[in-house]
PDB file of N, CA and C in Angstrom:
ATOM      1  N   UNK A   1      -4.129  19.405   0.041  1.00  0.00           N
ATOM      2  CA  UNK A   1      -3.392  20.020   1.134  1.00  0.00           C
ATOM      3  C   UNK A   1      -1.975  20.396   0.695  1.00  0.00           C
ATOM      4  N   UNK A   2      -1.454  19.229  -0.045  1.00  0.00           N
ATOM      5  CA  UNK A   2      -0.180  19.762  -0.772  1.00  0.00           C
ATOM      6  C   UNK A   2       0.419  18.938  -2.115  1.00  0.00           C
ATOM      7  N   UNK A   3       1.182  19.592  -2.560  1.00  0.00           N
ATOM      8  CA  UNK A   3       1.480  19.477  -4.172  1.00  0.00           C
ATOM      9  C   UNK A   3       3.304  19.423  -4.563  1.00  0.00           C
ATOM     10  N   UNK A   4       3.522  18.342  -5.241  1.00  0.00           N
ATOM     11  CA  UNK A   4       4.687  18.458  -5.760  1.00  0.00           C
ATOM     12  C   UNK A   4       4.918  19.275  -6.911  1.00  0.00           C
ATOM     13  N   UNK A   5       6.108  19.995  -6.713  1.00  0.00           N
ATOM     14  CA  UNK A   5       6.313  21.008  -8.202  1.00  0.00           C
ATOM     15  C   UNK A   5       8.213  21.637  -7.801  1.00  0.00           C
ATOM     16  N   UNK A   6       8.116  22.086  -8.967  1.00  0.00           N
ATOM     17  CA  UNK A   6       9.633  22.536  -8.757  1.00  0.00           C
ATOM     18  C   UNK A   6      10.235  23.139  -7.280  1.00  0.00           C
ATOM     19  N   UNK A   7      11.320  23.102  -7.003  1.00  0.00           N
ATOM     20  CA  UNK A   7      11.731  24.125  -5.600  1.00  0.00           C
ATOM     21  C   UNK A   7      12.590  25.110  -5.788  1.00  0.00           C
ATOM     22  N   UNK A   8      13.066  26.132  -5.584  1.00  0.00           N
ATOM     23  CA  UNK A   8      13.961  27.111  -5.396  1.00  0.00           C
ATOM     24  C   UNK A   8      15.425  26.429  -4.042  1.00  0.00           C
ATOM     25  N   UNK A   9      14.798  25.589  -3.184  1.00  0.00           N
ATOM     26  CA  UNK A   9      15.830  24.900  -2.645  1.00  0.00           C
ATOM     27  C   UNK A   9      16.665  23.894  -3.232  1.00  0.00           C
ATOM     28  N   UNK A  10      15.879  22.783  -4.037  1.00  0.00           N
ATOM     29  CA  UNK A  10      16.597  21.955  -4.710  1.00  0.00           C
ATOM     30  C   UNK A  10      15.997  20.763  -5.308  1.00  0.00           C
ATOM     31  N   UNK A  11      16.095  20.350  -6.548  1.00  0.00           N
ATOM     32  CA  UNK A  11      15.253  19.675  -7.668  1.00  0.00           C
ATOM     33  C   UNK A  11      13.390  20.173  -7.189  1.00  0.00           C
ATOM     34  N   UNK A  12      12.773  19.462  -7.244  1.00  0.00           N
ATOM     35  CA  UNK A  12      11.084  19.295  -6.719  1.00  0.00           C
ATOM     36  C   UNK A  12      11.285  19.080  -5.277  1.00  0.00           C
ATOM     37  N   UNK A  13       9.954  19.687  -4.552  1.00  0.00           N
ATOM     38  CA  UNK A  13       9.567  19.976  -3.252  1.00  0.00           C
ATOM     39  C   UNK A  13       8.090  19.765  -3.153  1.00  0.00           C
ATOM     40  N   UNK A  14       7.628  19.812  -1.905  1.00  0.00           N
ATOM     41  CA  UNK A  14       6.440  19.974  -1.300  1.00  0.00           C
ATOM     42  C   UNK A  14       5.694  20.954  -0.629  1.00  0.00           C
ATOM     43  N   UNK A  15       4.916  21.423  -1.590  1.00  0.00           N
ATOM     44  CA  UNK A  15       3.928  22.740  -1.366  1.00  0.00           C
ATOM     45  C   UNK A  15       2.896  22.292  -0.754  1.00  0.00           C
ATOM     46  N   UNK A  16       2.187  23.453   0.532  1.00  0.00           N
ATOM     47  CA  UNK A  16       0.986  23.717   0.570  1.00  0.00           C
ATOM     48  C   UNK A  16       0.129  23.962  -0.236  1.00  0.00           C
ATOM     49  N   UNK A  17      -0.918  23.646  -0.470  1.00  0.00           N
ATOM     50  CA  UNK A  17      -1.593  24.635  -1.167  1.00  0.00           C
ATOM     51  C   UNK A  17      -3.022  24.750  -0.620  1.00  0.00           C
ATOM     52  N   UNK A  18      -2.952  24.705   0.843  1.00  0.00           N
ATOM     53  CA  UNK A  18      -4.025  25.596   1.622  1.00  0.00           C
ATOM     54  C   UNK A  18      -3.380  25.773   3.093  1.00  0.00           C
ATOM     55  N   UNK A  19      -3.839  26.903   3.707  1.00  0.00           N
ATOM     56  CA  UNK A  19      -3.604  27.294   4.935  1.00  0.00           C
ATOM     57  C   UNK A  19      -3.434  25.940   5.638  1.00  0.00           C
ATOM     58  N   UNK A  20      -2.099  25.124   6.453  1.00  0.00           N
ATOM     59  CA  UNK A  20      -1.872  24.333   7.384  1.00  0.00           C
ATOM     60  C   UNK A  20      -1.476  24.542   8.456  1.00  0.00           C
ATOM     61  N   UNK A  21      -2.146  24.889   9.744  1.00  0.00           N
ATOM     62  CA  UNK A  21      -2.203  25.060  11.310  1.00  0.00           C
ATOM     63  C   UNK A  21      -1.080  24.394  11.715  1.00  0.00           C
ATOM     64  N   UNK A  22       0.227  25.100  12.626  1.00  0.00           N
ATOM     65  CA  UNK A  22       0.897  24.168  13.108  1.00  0.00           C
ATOM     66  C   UNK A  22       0.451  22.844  14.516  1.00  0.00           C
ATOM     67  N   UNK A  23       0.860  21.871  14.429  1.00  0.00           N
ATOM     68  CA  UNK A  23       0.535  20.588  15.226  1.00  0.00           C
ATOM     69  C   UNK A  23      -0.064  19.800  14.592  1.00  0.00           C
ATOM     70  N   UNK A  24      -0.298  19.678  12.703  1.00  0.00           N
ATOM     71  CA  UNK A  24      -1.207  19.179  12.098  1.00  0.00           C
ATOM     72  C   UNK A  24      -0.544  18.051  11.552  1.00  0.00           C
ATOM     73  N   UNK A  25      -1.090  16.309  11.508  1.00  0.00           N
ATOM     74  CA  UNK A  25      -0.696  15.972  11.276  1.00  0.00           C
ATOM     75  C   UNK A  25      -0.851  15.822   9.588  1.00  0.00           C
ATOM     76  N   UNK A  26       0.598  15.601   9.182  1.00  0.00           N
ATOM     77  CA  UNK A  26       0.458  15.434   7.482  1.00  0.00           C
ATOM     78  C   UNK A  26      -0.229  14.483   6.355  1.00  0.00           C
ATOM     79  N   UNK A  27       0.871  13.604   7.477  1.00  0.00           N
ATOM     80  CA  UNK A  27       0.209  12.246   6.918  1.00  0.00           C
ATOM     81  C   UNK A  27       1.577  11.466   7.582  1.00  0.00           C
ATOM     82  N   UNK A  28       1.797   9.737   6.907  1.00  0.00           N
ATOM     83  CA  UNK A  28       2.840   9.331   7.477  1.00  0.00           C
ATOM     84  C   UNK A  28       3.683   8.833   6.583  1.00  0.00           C
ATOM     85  N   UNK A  29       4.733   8.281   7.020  1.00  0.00           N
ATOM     86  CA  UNK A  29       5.588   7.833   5.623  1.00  0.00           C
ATOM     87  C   UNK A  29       5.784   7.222   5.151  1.00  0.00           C
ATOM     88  N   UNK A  30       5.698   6.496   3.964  1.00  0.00           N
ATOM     89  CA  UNK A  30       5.493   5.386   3.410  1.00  0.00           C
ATOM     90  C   UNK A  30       6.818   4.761   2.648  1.00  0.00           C
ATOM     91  N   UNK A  31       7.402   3.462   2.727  1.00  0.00           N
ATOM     92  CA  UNK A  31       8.381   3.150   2.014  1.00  0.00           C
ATOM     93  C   UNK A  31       8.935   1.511   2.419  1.00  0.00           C
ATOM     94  N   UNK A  32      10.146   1.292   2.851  1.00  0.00           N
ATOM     95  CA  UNK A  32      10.379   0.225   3.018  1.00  0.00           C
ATOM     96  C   UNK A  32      12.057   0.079   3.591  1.00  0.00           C
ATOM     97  N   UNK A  33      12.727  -0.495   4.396  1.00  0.00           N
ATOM     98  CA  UNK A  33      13.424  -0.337   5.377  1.00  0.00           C
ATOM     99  C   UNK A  33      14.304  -1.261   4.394  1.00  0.00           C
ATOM    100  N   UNK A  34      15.681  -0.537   4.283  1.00  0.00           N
ATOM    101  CA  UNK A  34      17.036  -0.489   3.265  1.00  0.00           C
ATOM    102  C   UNK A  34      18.247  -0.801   4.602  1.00  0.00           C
ATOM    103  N   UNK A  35      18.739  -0.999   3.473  1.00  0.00           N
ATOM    104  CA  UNK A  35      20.797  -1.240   4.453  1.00  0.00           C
ATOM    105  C   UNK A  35      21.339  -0.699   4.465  1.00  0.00           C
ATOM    106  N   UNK A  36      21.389   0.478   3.050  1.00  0.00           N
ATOM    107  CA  UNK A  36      22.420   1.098   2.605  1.00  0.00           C
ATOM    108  C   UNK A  36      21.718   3.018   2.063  1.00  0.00           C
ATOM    109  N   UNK A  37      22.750   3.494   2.251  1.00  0.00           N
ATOM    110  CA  UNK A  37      22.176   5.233   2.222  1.00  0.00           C
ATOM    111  C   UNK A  37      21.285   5.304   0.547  1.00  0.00           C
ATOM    112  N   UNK A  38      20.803   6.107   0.358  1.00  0.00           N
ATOM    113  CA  UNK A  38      20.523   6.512  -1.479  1.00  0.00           C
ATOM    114  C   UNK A  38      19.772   7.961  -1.383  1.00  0.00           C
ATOM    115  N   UNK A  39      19.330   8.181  -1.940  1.00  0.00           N
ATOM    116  CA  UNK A  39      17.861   9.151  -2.333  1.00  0.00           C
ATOM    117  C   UNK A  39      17.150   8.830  -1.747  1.00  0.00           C
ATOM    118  N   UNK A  40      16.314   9.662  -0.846  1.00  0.00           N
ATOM    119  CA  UNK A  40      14.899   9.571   0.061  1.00  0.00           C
ATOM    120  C   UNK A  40      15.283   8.457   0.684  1.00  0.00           C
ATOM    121  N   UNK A  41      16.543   7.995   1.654  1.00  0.00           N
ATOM    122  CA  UNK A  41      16.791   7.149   2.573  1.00  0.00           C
ATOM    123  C   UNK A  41      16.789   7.929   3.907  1.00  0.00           C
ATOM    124  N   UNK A  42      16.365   7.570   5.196  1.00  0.00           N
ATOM    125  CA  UNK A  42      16.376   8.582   5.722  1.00  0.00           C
ATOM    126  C   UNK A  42      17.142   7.104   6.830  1.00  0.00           C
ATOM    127  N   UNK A  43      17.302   7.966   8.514  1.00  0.00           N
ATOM    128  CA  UNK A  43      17.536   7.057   9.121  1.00  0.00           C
ATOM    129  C   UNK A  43      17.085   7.058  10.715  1.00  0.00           C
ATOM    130  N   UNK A  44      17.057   5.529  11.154  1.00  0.00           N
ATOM    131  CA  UNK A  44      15.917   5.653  12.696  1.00  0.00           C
ATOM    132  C   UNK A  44      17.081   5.424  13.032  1.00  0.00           C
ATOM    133  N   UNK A  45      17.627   6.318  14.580  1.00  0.00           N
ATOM    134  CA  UNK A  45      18.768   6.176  15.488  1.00  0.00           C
ATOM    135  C   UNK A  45      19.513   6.087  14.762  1.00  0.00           C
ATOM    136  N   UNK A  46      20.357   6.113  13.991  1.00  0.00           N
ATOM    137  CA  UNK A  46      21.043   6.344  12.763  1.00  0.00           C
ATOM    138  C   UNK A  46      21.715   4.956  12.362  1.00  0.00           C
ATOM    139  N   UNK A  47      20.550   3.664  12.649  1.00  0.00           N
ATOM    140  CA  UNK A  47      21.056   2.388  12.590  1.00  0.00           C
ATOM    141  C   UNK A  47      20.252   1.634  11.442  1.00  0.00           C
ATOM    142  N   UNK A  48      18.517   2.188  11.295  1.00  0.00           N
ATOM    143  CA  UNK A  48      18.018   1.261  10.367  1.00  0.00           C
ATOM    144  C   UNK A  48      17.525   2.218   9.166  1.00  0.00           C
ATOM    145  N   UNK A  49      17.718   2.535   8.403  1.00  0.00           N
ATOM    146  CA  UNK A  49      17.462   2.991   7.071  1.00  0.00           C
ATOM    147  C   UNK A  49      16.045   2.584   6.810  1.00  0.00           C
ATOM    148  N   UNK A  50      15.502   3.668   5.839  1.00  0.00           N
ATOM    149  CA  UNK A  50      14.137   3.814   5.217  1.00  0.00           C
ATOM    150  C   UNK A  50      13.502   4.109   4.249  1.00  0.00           C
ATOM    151  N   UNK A  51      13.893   4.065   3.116  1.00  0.00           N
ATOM    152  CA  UNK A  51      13.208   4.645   1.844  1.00  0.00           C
ATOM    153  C   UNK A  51      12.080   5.175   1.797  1.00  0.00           C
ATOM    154  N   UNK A  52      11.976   6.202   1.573  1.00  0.00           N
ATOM    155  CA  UNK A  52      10.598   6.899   1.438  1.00  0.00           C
ATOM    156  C   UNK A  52       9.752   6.337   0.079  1.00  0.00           C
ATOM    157  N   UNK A  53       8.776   6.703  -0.336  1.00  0.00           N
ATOM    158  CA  UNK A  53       8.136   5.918  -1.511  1.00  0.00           C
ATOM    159  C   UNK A  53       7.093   7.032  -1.669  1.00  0.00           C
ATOM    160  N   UNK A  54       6.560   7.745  -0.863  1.00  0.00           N
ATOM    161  CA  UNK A  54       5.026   8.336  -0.731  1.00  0.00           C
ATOM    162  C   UNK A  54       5.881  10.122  -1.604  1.00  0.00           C
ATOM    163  N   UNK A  55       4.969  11.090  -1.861  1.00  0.00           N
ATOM    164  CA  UNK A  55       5.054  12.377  -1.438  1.00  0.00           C
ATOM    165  C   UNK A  55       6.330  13.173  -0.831  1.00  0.00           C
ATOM    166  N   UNK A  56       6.229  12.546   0.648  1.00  0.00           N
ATOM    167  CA  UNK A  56       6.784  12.888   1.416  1.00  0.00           C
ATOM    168  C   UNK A  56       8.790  13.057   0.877  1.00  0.00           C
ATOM    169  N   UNK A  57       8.761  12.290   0.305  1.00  0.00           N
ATOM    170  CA  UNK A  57      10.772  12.083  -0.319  1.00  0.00           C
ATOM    171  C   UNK A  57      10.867  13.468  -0.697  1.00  0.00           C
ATOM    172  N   UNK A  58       9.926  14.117  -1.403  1.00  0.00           N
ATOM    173  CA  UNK A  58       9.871  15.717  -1.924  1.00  0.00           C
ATOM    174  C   UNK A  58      10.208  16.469  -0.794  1.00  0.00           C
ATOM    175  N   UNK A  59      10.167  16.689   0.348  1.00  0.00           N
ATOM    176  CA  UNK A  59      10.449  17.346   1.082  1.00  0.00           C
ATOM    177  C   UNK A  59      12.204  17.262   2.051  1.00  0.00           C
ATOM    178  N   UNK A  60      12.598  18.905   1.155  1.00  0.00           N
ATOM    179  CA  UNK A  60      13.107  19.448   1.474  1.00  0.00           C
ATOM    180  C   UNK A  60      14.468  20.105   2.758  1.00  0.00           C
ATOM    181  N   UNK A  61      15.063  19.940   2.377  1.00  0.00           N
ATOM    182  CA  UNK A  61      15.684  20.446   4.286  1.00  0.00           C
ATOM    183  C   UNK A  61      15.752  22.247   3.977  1.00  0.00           C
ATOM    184  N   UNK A  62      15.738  22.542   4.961  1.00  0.00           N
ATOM    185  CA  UNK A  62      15.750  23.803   5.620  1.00  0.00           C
ATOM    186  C   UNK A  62      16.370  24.034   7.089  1.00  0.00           C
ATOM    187  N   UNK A  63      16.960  24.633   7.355  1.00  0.00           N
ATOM    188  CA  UNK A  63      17.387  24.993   8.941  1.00  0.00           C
ATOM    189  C   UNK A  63      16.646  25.591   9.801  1.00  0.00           C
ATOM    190  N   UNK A  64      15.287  26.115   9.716  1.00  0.00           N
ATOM    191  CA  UNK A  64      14.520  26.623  10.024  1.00  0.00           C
ATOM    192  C   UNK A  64      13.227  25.924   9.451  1.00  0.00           C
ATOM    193  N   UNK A  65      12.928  24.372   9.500  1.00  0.00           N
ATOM    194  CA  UNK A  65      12.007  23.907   9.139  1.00  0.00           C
ATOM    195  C   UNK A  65      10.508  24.172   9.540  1.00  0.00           C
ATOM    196  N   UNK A  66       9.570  23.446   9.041  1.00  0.00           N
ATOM    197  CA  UNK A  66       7.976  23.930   9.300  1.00  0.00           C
ATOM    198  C   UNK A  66       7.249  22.395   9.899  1.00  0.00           C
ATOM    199  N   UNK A  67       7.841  21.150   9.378  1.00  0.00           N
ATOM    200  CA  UNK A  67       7.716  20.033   9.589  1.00  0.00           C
ATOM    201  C   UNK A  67       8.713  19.084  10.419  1.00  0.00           C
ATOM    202  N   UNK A  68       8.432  18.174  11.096  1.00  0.00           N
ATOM    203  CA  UNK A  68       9.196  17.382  11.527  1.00  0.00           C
ATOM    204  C   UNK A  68       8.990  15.641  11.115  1.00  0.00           C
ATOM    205  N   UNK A  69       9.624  14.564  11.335  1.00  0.00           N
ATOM    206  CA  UNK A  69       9.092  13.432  11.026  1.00  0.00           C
ATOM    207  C   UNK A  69       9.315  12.700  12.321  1.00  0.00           C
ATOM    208  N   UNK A  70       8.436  11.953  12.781  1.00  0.00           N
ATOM    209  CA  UNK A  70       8.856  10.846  14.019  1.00  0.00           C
ATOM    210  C   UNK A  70       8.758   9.571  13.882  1.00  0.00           C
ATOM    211  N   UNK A  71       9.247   8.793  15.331  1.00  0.00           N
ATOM    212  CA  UNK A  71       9.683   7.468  15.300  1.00  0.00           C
ATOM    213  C   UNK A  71       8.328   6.542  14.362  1.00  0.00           C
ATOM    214  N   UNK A  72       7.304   6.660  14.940  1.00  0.00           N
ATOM    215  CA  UNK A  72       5.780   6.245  14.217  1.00  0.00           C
ATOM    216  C   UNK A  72       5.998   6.786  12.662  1.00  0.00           C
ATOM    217  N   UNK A  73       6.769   7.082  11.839  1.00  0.00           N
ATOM    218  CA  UNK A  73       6.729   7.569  10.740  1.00  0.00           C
ATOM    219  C   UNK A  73       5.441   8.701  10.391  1.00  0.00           C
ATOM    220  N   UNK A  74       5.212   9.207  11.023  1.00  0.00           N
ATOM    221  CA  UNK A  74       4.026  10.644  11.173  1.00  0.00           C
ATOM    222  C   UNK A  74       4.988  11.837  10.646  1.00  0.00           C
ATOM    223  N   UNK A  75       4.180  12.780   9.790  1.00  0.00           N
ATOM    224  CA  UNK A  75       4.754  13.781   9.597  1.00  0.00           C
ATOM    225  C   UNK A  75       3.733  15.134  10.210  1.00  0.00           C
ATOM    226  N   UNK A  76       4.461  15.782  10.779  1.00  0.00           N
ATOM    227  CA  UNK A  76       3.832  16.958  11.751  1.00  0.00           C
ATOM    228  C   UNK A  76       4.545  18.174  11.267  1.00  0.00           C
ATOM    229  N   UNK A  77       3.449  19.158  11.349  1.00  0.00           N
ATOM    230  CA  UNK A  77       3.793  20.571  11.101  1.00  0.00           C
ATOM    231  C   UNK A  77       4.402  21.123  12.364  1.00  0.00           C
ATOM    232  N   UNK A  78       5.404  22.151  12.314  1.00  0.00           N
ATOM    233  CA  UNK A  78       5.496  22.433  13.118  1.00  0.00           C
ATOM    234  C   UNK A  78       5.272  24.132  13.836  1.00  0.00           C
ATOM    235  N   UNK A  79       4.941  24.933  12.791  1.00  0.00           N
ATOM    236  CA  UNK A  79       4.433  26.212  12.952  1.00  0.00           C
ATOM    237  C   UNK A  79       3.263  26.478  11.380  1.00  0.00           C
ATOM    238  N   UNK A  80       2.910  27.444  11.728  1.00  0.00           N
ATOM    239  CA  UNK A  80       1.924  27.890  10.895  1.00  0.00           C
ATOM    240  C   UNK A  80       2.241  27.315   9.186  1.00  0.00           C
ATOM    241  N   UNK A  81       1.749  26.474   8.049  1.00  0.00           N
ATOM    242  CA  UNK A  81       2.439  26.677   7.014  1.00  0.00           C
ATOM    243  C   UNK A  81       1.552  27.506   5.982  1.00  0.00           C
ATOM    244  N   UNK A  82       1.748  28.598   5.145  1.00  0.00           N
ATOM    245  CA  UNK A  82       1.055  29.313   4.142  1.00  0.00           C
ATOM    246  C   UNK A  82       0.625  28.500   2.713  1.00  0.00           C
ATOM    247  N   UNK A  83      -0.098  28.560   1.735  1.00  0.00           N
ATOM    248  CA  UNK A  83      -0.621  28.126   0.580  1.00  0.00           C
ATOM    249  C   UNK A  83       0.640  28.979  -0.332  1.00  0.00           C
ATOM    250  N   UNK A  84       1.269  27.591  -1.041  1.00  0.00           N
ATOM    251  CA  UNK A  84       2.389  28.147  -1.953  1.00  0.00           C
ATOM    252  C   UNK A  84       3.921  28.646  -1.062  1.00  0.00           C
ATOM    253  N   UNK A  85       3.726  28.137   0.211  1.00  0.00           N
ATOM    254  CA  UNK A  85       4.955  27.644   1.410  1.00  0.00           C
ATOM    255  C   UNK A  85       5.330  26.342   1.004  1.00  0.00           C
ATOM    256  N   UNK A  86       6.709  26.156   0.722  1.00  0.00           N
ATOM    257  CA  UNK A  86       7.539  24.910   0.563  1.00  0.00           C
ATOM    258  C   UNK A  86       7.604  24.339   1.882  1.00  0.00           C
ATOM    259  N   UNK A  87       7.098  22.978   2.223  1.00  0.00           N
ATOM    260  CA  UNK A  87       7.233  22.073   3.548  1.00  0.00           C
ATOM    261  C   UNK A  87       8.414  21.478   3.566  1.00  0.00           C
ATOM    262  N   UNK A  88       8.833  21.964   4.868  1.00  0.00           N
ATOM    263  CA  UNK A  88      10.678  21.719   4.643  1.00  0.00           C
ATOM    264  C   UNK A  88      10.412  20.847   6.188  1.00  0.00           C
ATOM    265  N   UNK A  89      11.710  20.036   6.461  1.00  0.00           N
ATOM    266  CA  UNK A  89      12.442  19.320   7.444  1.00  0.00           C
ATOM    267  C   UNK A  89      14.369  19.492   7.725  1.00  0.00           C
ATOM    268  N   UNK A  90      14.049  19.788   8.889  1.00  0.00           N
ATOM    269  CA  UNK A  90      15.724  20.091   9.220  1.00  0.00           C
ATOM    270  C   UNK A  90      16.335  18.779   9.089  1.00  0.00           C
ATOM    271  N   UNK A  91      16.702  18.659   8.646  1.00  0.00           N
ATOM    272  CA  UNK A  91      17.850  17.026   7.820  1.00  0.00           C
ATOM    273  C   UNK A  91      18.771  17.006   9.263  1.00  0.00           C
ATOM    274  N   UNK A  92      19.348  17.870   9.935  1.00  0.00           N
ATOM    275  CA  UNK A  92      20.064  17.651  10.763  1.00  0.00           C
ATOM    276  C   UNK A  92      20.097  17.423  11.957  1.00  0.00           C
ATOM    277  N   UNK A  93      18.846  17.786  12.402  1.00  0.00           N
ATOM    278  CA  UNK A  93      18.532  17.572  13.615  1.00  0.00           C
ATOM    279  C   UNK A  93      19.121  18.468  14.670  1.00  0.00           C
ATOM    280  N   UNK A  94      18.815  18.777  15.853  1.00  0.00           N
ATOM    281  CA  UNK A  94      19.268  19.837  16.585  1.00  0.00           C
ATOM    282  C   UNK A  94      18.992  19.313  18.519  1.00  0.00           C
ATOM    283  N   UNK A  95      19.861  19.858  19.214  1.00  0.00           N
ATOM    284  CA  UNK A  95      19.790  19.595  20.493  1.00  0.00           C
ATOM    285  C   UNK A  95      18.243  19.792  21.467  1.00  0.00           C
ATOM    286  N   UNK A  96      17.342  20.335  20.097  1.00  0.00           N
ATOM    287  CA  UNK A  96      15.774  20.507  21.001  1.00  0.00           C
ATOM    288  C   UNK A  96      15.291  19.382  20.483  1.00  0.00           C
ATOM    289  N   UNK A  97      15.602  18.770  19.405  1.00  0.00           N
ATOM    290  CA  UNK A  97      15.039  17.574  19.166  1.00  0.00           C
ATOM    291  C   UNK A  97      14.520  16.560  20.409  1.00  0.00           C
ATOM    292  N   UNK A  98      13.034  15.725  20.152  1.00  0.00           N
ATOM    293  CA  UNK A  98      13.164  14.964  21.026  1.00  0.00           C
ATOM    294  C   UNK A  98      13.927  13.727  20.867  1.00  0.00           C
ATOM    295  N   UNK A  99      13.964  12.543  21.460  1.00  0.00           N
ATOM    296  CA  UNK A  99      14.301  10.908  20.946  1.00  0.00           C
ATOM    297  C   UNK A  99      13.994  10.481  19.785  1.00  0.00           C
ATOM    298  N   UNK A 100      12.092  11.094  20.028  1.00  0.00           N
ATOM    299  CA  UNK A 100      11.601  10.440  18.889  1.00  0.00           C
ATOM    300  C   UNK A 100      11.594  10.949  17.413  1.00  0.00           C
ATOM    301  N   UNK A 101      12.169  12.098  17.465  1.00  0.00           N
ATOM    302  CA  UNK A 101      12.223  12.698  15.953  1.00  0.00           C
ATOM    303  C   UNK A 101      12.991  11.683  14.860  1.00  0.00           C
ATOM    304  N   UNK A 102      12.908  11.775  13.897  1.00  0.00           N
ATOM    305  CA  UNK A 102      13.640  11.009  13.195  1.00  0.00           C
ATOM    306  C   UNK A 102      13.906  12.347  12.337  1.00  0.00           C
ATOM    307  N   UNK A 103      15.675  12.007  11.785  1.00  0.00           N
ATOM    308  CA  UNK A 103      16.310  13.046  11.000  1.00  0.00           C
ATOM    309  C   UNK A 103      17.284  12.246  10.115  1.00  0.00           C
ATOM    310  N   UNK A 104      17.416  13.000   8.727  1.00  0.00           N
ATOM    311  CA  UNK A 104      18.121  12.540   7.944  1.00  0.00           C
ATOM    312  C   UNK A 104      19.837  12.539   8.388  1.00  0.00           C
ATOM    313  N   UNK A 105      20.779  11.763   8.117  1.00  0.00           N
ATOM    314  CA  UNK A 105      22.124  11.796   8.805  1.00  0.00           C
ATOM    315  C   UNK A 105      22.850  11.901   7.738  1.00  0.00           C
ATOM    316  N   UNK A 106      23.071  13.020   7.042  1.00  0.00           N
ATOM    317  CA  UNK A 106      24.031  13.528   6.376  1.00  0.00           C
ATOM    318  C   UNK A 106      23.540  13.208   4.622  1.00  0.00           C
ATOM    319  N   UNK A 107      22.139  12.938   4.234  1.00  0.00           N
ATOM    320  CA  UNK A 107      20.921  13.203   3.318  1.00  0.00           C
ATOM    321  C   UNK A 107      20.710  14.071   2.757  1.00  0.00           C
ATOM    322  N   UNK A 108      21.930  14.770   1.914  1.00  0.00           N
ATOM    323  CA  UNK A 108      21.057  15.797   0.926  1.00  0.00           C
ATOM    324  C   UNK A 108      21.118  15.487  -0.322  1.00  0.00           C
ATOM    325  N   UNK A 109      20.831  14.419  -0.792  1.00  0.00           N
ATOM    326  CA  UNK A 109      20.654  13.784  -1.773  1.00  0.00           C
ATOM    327  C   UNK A 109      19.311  14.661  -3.034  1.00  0.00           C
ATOM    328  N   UNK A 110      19.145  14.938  -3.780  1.00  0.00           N
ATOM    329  CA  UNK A 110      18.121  15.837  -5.083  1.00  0.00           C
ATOM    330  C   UNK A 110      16.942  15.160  -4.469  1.00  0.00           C
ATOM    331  N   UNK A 111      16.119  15.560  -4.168  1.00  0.00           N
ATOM    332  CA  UNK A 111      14.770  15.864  -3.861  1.00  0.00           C
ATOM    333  C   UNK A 111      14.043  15.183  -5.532  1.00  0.00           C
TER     334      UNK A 111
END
């Protein structure tokens, strides 16, 4: 469904590499709950930290993302994604966000 390889956004990313329907779930995220910011740390309510471990750390921010991540650590598409489309997440989060989204808080750490 998808593949790590170089990005044009920044270090390695996360490709499709078959047609993904938006509302699909990805998969979820795998890692282990930290104190302190690093690489692939992300954060819940911007109080408990998370290390990613899986795939998923490869992905990307974009301002116009395709994916989102939530409180359940689930990763969801969020519009159509193409084969050889980089799977991106808005790091910043935005006022349509729901509660439960989880977003990186100031995370642009090399992919």
């Amino acid at each position: 469904m998808f593949e790590v390889k170089q990005s044009p956004i920044h270090g390695r990313g996360l490709f499709a590499t078959e047609f993904i329907p938006a509302g699909i779930l990805l998969g979820n995220l795998e890692g282990f709950s930290v104190d302190d910011d690093g690489p692939y740390v992300l954060w819940v309510d911007g109080v408990q930290g998370f290390c990613v471990t899986n795939d998923f750390k490869y992905i990307n921010h974009n301002n116009n993302a395709n994916s989102a991540y939530y409180d359940d650590l689930t990763v969801v598409t969020l519009r159509d994604i193409y084969p050889g489309e980089e799977i991106t997440h808005d790091y910043r989060g935005d006022d349509k966000d729901t509660d439960e989204e989880m977003v990186f808080d100031d995370m642009l750490e090399p992919a």
